[in-house]
PDB file of N, CA and C in Angstrom:
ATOM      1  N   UNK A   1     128.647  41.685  62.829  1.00  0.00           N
ATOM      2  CA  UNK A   1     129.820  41.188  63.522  1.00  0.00           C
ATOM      3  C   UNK A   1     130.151  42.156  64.654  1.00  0.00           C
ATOM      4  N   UNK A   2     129.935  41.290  66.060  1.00  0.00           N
ATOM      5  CA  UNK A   2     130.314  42.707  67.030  1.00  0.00           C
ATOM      6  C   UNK A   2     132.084  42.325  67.392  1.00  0.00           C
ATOM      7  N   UNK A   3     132.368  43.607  68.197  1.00  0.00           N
ATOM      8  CA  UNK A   3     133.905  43.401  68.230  1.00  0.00           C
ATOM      9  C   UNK A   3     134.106  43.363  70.138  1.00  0.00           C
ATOM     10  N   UNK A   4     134.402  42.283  70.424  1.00  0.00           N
ATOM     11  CA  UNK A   4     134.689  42.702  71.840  1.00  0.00           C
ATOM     12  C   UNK A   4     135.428  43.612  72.814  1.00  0.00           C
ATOM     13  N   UNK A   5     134.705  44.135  73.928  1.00  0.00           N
ATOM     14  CA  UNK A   5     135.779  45.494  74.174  1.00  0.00           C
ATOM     15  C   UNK A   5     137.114  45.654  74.155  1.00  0.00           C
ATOM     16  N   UNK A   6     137.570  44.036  74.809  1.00  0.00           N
ATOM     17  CA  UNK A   6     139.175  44.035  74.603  1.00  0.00           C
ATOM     18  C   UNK A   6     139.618  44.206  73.126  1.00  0.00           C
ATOM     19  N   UNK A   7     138.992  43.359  72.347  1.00  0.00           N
ATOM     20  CA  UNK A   7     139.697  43.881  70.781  1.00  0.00           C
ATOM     21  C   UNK A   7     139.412  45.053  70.432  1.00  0.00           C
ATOM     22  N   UNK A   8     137.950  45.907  70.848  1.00  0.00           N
ATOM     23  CA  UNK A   8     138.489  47.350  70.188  1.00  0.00           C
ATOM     24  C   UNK A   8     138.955  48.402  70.926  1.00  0.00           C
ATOM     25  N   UNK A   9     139.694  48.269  71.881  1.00  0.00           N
ATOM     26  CA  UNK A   9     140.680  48.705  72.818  1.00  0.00           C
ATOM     27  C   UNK A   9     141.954  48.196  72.083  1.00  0.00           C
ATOM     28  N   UNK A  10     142.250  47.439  71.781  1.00  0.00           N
ATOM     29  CA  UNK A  10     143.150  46.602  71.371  1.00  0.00           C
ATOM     30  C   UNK A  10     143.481  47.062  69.469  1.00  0.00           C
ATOM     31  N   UNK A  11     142.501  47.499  68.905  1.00  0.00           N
ATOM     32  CA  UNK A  11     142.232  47.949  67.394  1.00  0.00           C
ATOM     33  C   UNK A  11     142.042  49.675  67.602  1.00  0.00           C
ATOM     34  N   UNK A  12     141.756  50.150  68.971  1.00  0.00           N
ATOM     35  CA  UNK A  12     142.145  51.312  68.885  1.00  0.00           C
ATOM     36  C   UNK A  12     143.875  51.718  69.008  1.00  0.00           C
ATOM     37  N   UNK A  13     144.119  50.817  70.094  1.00  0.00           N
ATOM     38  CA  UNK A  13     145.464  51.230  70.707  1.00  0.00           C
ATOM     39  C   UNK A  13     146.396  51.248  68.970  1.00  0.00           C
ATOM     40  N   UNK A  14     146.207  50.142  68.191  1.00  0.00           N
ATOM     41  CA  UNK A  14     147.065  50.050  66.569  1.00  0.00           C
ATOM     42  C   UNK A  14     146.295  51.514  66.635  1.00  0.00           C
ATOM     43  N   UNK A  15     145.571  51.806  65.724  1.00  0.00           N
ATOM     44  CA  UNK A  15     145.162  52.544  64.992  1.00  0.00           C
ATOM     45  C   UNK A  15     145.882  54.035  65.546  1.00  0.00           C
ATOM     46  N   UNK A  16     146.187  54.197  66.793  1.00  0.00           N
ATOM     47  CA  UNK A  16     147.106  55.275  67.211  1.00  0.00           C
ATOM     48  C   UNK A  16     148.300  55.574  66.894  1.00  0.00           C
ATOM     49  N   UNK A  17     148.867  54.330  66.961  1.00  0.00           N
ATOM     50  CA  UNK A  17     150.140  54.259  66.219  1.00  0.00           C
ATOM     51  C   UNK A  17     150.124  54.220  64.944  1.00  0.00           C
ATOM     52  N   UNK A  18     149.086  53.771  64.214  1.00  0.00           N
ATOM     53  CA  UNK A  18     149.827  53.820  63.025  1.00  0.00           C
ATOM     54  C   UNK A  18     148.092  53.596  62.575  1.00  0.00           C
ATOM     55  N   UNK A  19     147.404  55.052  61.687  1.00  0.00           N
ATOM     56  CA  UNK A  19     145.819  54.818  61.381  1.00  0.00           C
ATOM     57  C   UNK A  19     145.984  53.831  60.322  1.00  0.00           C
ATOM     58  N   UNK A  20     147.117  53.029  59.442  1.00  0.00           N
ATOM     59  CA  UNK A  20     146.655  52.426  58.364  1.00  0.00           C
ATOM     60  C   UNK A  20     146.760  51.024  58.244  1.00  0.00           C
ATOM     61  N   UNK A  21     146.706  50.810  60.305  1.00  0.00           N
ATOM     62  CA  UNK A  21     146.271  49.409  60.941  1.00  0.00           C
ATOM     63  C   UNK A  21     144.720  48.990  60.826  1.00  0.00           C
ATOM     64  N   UNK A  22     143.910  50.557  60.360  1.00  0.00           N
ATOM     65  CA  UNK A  22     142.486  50.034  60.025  1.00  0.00           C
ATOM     66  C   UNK A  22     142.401  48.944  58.761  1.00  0.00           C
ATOM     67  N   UNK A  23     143.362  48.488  58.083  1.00  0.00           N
ATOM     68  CA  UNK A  23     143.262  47.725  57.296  1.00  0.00           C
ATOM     69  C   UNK A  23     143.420  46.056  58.066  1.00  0.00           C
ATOM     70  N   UNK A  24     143.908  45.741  58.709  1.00  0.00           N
ATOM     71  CA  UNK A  24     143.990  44.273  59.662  1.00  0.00           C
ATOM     72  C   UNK A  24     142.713  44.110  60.369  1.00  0.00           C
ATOM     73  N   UNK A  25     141.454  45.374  59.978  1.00  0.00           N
ATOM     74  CA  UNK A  25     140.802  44.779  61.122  1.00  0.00           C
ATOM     75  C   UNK A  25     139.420  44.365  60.377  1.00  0.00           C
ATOM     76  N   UNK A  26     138.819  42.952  60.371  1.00  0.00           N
ATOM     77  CA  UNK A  26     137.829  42.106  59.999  1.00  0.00           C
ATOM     78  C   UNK A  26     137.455  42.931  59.587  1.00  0.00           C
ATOM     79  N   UNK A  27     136.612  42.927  58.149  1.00  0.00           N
ATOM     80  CA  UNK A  27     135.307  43.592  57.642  1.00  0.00           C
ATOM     81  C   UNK A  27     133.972  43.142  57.415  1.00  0.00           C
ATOM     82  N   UNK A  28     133.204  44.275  58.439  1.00  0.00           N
ATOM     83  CA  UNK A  28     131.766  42.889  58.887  1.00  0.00           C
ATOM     84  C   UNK A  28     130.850  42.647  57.413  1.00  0.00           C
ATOM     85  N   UNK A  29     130.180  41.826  57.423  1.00  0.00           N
ATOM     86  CA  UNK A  29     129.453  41.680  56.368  1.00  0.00           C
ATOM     87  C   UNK A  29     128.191  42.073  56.155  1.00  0.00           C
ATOM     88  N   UNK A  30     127.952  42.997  57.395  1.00  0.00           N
ATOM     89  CA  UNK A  30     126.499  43.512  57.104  1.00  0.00           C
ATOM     90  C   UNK A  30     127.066  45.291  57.483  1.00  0.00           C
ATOM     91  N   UNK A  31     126.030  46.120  57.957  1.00  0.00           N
ATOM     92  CA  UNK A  31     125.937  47.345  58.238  1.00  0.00           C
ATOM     93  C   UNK A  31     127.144  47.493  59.404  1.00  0.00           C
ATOM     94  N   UNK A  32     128.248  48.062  59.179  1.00  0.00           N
ATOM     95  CA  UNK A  32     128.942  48.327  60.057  1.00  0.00           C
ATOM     96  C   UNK A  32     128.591  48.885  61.856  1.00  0.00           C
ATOM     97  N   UNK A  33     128.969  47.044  62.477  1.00  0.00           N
ATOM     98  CA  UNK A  33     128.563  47.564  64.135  1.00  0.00           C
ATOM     99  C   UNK A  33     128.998  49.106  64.770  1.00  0.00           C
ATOM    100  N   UNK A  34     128.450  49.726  65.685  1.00  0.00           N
ATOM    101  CA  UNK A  34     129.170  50.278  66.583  1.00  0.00           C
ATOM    102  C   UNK A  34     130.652  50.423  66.766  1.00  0.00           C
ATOM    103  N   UNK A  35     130.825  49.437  67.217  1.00  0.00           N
ATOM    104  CA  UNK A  35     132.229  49.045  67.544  1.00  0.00           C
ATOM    105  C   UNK A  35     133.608  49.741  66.047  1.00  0.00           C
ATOM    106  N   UNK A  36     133.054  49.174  64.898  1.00  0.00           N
ATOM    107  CA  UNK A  36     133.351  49.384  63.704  1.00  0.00           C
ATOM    108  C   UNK A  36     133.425  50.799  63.625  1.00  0.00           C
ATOM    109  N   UNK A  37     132.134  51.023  63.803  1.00  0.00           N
ATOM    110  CA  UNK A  37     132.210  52.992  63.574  1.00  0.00           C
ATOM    111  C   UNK A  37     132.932  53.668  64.538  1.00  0.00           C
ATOM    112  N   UNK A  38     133.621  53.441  65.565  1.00  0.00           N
ATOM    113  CA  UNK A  38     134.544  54.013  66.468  1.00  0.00           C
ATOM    114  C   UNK A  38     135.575  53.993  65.966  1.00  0.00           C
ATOM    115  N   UNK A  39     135.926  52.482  65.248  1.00  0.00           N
ATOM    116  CA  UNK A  39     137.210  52.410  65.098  1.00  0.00           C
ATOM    117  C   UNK A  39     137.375  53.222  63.719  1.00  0.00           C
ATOM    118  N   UNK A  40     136.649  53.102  62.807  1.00  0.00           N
ATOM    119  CA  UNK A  40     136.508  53.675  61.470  1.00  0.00           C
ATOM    120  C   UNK A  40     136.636  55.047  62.051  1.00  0.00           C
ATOM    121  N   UNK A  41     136.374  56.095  62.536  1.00  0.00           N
ATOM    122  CA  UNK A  41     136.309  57.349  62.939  1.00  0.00           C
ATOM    123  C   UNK A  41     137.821  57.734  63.320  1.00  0.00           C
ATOM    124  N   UNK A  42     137.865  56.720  64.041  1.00  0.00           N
ATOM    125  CA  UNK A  42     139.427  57.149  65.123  1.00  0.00           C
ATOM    126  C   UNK A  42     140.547  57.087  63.888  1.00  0.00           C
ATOM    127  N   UNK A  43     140.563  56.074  63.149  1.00  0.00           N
ATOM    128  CA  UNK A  43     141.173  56.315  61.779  1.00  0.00           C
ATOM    129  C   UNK A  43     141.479  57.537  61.098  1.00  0.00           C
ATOM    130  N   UNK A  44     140.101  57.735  60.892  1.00  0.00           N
ATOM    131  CA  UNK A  44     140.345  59.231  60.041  1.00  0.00           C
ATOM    132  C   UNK A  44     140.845  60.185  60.682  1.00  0.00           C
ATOM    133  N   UNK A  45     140.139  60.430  62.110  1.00  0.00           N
ATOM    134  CA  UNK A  45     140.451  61.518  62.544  1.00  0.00           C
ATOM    135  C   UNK A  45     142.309  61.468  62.947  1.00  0.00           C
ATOM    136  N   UNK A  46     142.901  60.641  62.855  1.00  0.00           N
ATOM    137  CA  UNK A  46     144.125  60.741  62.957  1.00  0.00           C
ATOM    138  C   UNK A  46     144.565  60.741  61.449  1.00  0.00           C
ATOM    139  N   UNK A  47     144.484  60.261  60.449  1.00  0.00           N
ATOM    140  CA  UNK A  47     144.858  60.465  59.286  1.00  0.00           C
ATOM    141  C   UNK A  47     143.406  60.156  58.430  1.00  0.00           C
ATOM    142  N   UNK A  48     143.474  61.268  57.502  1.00  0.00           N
ATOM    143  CA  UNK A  48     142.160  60.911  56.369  1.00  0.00           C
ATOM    144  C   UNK A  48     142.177  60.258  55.526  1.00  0.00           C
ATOM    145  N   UNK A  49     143.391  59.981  55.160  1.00  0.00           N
ATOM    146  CA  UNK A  49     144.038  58.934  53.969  1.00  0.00           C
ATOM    147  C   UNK A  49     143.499  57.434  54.287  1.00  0.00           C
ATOM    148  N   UNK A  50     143.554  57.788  55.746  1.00  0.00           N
ATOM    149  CA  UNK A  50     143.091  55.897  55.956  1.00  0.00           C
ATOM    150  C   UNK A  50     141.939  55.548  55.415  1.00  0.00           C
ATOM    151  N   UNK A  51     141.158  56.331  55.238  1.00  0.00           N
ATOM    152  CA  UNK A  51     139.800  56.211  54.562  1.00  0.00           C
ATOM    153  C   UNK A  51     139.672  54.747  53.571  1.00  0.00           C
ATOM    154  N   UNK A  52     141.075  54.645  52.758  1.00  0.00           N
ATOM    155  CA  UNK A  52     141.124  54.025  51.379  1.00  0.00           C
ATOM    156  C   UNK A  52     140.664  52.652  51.789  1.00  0.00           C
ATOM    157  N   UNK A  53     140.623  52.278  53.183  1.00  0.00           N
ATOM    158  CA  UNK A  53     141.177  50.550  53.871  1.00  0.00           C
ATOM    159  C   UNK A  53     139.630  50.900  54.516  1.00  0.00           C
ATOM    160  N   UNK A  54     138.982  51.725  54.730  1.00  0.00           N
ATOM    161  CA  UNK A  54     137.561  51.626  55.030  1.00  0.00           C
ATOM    162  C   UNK A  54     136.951  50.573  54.222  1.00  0.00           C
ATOM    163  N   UNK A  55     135.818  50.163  54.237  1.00  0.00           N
ATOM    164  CA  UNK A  55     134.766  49.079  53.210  1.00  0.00           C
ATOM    165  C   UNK A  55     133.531  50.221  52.893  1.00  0.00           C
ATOM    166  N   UNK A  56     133.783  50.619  51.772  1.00  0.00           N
ATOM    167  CA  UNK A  56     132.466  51.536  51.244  1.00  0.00           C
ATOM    168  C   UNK A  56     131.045  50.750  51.364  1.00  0.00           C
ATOM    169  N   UNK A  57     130.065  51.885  51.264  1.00  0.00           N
ATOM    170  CA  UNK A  57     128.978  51.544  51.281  1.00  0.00           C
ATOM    171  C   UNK A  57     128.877  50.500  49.967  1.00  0.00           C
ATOM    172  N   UNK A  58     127.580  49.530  49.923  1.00  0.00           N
ATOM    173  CA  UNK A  58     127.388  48.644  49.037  1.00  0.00           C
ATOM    174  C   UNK A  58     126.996  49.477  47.569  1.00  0.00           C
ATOM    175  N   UNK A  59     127.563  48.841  46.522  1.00  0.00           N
ATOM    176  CA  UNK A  59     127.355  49.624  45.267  1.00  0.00           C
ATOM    177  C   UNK A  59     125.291  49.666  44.978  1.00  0.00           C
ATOM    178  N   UNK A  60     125.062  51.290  45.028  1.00  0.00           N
ATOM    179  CA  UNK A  60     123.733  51.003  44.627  1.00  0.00           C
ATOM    180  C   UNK A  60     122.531  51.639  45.950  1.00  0.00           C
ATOM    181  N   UNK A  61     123.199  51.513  47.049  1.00  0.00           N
ATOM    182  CA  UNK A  61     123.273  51.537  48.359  1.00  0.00           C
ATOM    183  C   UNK A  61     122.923  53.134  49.362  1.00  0.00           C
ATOM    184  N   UNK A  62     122.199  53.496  49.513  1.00  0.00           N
ATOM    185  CA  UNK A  62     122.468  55.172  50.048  1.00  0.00           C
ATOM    186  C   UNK A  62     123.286  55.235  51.043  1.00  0.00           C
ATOM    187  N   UNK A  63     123.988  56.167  51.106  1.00  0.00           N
ATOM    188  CA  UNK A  63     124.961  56.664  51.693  1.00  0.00           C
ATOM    189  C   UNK A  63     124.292  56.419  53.408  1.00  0.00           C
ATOM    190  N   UNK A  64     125.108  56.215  53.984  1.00  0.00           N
ATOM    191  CA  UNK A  64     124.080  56.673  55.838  1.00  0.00           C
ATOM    192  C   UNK A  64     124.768  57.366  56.035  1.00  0.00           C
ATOM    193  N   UNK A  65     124.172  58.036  57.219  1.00  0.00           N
ATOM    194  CA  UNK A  65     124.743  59.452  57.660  1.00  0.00           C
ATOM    195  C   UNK A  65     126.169  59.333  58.690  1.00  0.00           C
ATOM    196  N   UNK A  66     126.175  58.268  58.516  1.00  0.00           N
ATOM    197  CA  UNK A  66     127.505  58.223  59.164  1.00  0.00           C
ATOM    198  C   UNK A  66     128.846  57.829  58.324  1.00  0.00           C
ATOM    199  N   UNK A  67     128.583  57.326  57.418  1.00  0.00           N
ATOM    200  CA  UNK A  67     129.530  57.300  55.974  1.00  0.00           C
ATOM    201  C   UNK A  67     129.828  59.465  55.406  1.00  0.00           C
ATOM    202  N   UNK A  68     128.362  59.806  55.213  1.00  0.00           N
ATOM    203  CA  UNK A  68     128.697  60.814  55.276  1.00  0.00           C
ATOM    204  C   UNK A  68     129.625  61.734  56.306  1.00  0.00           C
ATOM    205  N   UNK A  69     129.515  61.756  57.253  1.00  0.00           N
ATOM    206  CA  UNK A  69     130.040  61.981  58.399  1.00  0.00           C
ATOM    207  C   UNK A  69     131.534  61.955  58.868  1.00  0.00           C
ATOM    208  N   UNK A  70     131.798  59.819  58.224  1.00  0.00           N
ATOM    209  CA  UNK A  70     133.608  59.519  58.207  1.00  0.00           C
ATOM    210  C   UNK A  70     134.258  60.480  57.096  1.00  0.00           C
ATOM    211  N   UNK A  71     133.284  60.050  55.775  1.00  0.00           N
ATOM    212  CA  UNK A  71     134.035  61.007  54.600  1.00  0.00           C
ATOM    213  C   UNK A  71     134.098  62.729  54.607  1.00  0.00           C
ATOM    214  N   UNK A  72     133.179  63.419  54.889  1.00  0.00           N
ATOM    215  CA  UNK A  72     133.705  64.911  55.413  1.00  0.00           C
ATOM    216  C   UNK A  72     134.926  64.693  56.357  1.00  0.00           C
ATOM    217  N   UNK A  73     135.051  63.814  57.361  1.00  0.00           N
ATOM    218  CA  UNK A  73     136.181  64.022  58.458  1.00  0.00           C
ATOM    219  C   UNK A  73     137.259  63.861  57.627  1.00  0.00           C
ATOM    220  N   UNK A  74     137.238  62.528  56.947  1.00  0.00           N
ATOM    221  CA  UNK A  74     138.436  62.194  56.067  1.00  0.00           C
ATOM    222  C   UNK A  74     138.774  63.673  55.518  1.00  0.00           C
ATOM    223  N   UNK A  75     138.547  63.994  54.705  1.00  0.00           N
ATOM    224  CA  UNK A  75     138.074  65.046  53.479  1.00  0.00           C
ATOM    225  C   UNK A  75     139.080  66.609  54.209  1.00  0.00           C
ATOM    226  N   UNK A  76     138.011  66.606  55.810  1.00  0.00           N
ATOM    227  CA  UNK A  76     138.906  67.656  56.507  1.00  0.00           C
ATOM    228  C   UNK A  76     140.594  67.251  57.365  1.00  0.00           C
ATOM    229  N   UNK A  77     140.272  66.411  57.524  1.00  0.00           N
ATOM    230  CA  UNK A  77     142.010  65.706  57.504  1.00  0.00           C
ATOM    231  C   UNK A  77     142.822  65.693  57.053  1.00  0.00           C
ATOM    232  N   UNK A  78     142.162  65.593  55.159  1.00  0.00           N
ATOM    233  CA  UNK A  78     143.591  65.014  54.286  1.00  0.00           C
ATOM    234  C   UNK A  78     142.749  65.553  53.168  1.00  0.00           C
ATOM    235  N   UNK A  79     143.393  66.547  52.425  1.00  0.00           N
ATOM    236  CA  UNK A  79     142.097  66.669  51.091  1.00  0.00           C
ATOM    237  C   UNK A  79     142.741  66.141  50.240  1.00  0.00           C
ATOM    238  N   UNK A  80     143.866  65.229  50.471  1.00  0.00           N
ATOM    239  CA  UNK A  80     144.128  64.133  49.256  1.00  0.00           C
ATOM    240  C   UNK A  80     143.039  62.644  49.311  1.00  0.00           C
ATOM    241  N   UNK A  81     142.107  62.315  50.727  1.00  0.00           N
ATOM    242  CA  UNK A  81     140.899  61.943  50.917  1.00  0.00           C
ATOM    243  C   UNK A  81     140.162  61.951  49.499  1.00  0.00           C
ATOM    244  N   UNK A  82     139.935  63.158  49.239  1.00  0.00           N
ATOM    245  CA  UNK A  82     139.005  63.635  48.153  1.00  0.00           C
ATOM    246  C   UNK A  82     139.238  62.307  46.379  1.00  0.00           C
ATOM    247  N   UNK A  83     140.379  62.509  46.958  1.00  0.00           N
ATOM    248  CA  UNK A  83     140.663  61.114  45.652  1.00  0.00           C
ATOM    249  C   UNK A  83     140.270  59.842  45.467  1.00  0.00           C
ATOM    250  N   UNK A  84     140.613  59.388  47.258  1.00  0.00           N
ATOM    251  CA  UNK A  84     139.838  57.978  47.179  1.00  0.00           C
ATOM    252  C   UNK A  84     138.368  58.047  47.274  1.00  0.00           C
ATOM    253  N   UNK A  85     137.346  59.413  47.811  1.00  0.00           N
ATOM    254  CA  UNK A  85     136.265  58.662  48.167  1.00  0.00           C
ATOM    255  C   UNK A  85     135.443  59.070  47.190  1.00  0.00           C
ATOM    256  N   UNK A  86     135.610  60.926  46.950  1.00  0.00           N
ATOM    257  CA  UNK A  86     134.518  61.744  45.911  1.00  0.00           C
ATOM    258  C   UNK A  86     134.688  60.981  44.672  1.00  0.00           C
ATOM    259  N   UNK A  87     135.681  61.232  43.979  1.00  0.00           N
ATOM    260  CA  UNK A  87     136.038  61.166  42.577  1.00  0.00           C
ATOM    261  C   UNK A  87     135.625  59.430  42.028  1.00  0.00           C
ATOM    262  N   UNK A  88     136.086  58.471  42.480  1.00  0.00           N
ATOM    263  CA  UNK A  88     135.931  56.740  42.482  1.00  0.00           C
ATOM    264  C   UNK A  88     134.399  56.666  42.408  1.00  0.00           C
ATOM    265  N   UNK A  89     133.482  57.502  43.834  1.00  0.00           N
ATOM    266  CA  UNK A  89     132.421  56.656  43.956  1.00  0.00           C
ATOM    267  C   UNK A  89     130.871  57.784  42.971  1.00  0.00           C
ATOM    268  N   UNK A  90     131.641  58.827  42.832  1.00  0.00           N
ATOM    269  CA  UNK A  90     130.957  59.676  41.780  1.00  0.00           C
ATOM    270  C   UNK A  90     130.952  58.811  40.022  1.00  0.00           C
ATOM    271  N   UNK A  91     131.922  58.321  39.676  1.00  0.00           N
ATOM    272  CA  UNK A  91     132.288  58.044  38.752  1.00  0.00           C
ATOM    273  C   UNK A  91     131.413  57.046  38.656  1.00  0.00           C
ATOM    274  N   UNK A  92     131.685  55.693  39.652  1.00  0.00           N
ATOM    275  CA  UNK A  92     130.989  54.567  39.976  1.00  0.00           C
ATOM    276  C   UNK A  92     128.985  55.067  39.780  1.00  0.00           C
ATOM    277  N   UNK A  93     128.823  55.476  40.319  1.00  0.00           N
ATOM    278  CA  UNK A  93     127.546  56.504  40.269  1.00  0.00           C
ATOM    279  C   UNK A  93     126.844  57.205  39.391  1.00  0.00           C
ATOM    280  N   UNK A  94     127.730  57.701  38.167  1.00  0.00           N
ATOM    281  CA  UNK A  94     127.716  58.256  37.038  1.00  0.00           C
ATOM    282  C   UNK A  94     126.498  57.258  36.397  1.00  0.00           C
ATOM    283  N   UNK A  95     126.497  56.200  36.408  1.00  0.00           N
ATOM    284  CA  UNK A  95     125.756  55.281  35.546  1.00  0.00           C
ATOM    285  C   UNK A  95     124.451  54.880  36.078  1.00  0.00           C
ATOM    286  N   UNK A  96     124.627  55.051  37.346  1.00  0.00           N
ATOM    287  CA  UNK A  96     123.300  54.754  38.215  1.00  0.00           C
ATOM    288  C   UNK A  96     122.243  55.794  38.782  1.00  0.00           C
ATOM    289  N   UNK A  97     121.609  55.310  40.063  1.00  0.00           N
ATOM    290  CA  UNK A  97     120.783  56.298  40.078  1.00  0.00           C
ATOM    291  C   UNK A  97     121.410  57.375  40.386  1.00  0.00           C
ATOM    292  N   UNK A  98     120.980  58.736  40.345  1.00  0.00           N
ATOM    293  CA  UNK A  98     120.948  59.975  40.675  1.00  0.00           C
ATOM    294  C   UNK A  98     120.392  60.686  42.017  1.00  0.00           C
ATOM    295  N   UNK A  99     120.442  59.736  42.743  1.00  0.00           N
ATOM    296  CA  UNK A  99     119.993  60.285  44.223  1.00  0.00           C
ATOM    297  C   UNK A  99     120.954  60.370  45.176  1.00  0.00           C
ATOM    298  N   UNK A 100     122.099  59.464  44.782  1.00  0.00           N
ATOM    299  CA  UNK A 100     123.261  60.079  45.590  1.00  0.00           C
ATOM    300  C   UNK A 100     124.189  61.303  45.523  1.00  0.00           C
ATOM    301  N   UNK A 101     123.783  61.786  43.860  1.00  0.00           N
ATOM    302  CA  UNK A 101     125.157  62.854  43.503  1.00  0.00           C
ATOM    303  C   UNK A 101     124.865  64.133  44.443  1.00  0.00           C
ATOM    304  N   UNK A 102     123.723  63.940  45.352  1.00  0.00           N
ATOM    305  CA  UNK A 102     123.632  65.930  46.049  1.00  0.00           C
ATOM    306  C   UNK A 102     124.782  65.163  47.232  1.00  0.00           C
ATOM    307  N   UNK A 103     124.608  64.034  47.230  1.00  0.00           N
ATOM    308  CA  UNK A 103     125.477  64.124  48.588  1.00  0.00           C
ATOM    309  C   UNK A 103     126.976  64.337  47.918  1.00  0.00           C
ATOM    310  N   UNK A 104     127.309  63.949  47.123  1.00  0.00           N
ATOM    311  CA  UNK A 104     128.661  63.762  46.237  1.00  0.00           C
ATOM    312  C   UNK A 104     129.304  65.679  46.001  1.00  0.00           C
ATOM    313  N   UNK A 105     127.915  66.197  45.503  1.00  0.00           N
ATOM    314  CA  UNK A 105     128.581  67.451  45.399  1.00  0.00           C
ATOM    315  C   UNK A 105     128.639  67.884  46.194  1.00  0.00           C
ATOM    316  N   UNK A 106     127.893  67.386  47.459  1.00  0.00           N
ATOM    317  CA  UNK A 106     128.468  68.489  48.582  1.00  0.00           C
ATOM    318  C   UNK A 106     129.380  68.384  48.796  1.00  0.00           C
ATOM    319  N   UNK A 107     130.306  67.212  49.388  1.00  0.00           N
ATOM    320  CA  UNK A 107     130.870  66.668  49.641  1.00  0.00           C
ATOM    321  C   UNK A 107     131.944  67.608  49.425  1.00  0.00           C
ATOM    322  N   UNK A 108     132.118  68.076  47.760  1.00  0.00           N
ATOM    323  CA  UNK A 108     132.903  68.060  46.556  1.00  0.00           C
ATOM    324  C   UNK A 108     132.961  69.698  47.014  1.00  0.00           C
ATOM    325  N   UNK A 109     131.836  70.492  47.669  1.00  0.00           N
ATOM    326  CA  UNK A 109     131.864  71.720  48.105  1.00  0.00           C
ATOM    327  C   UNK A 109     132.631  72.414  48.978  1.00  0.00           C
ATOM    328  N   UNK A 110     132.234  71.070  50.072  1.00  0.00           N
ATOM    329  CA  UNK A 110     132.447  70.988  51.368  1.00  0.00           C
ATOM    330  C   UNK A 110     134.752  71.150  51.303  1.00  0.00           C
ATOM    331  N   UNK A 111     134.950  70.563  50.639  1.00  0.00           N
ATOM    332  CA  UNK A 111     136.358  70.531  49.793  1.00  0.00           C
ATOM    333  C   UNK A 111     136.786  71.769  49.500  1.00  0.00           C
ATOM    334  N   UNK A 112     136.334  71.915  48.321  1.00  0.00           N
ATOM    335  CA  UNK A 112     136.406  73.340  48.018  1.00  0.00           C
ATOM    336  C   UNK A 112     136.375  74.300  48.975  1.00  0.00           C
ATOM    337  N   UNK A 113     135.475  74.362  49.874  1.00  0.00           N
ATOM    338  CA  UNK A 113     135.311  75.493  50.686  1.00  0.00           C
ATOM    339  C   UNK A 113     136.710  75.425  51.496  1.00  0.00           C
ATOM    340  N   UNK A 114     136.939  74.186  52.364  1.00  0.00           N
ATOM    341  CA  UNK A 114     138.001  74.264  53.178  1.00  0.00           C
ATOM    342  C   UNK A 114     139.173  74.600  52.481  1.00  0.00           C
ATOM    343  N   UNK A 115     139.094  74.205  51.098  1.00  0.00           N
ATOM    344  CA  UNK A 115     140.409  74.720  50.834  1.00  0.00           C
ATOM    345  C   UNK A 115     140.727  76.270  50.433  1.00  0.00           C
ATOM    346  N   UNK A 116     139.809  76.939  50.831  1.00  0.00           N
ATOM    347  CA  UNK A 116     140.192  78.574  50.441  1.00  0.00           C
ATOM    348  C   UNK A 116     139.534  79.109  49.130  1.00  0.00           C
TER     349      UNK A 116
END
């Protein structure tokens, strides 16, 4: 689903005012466009909390490096972040494969560290 420039001009300008307008905005049904990952970014980087109204990766799914990427930002934004994304999708994970948890603990490091 692409987003036209006026709407994500238009989905940036919300998201300034208020990051937890990332929730009003369509969620595509495949690999998040471009367009998506701007707006998803601009979110966090103004509040990390917004993270929660993001659309996670598909259950089962490897992480891309740009999921990695929103969630450290989140994470350094807001380390109340750490609630909605580490803890939920570790848990979720717990049962499955084991190729995502190095990214999980870093993640979980990456936390730790910033916080002192």
């Amino acid at each position: 689903m692409k987003i036209s420039q006026e709407a994500l001009a238009s989905y940036l300008e919300a998201i300034k005012t208020n990051p937890f307008s990332i929730k009003d905005i369509p969620i595509p049904e495949e690999e998040p466009s471009d367009e998506h990952k701007e707006i998803y970014m601009a979110a966090v980087k103004l509040n990390g909390e917004s993270v929660k109204y993001i659309p996670k990766p598909k259950e089962g799914e490897k992480v891309s490096s740009f999921y990695e990427e929103l969630y450290l930002e989140a994470v350094k934004q807001s380390p109340q972040a750490l609630r909605n994304i580490f803890i939920p999708i570790l848990l979720a994970n717990m049962n499955h494969t084991k190729s995502h948890l190095g990214y999980y603990v870093q993640l979980f490091r990456d936390f730790i560290a910033d916080m002192g």
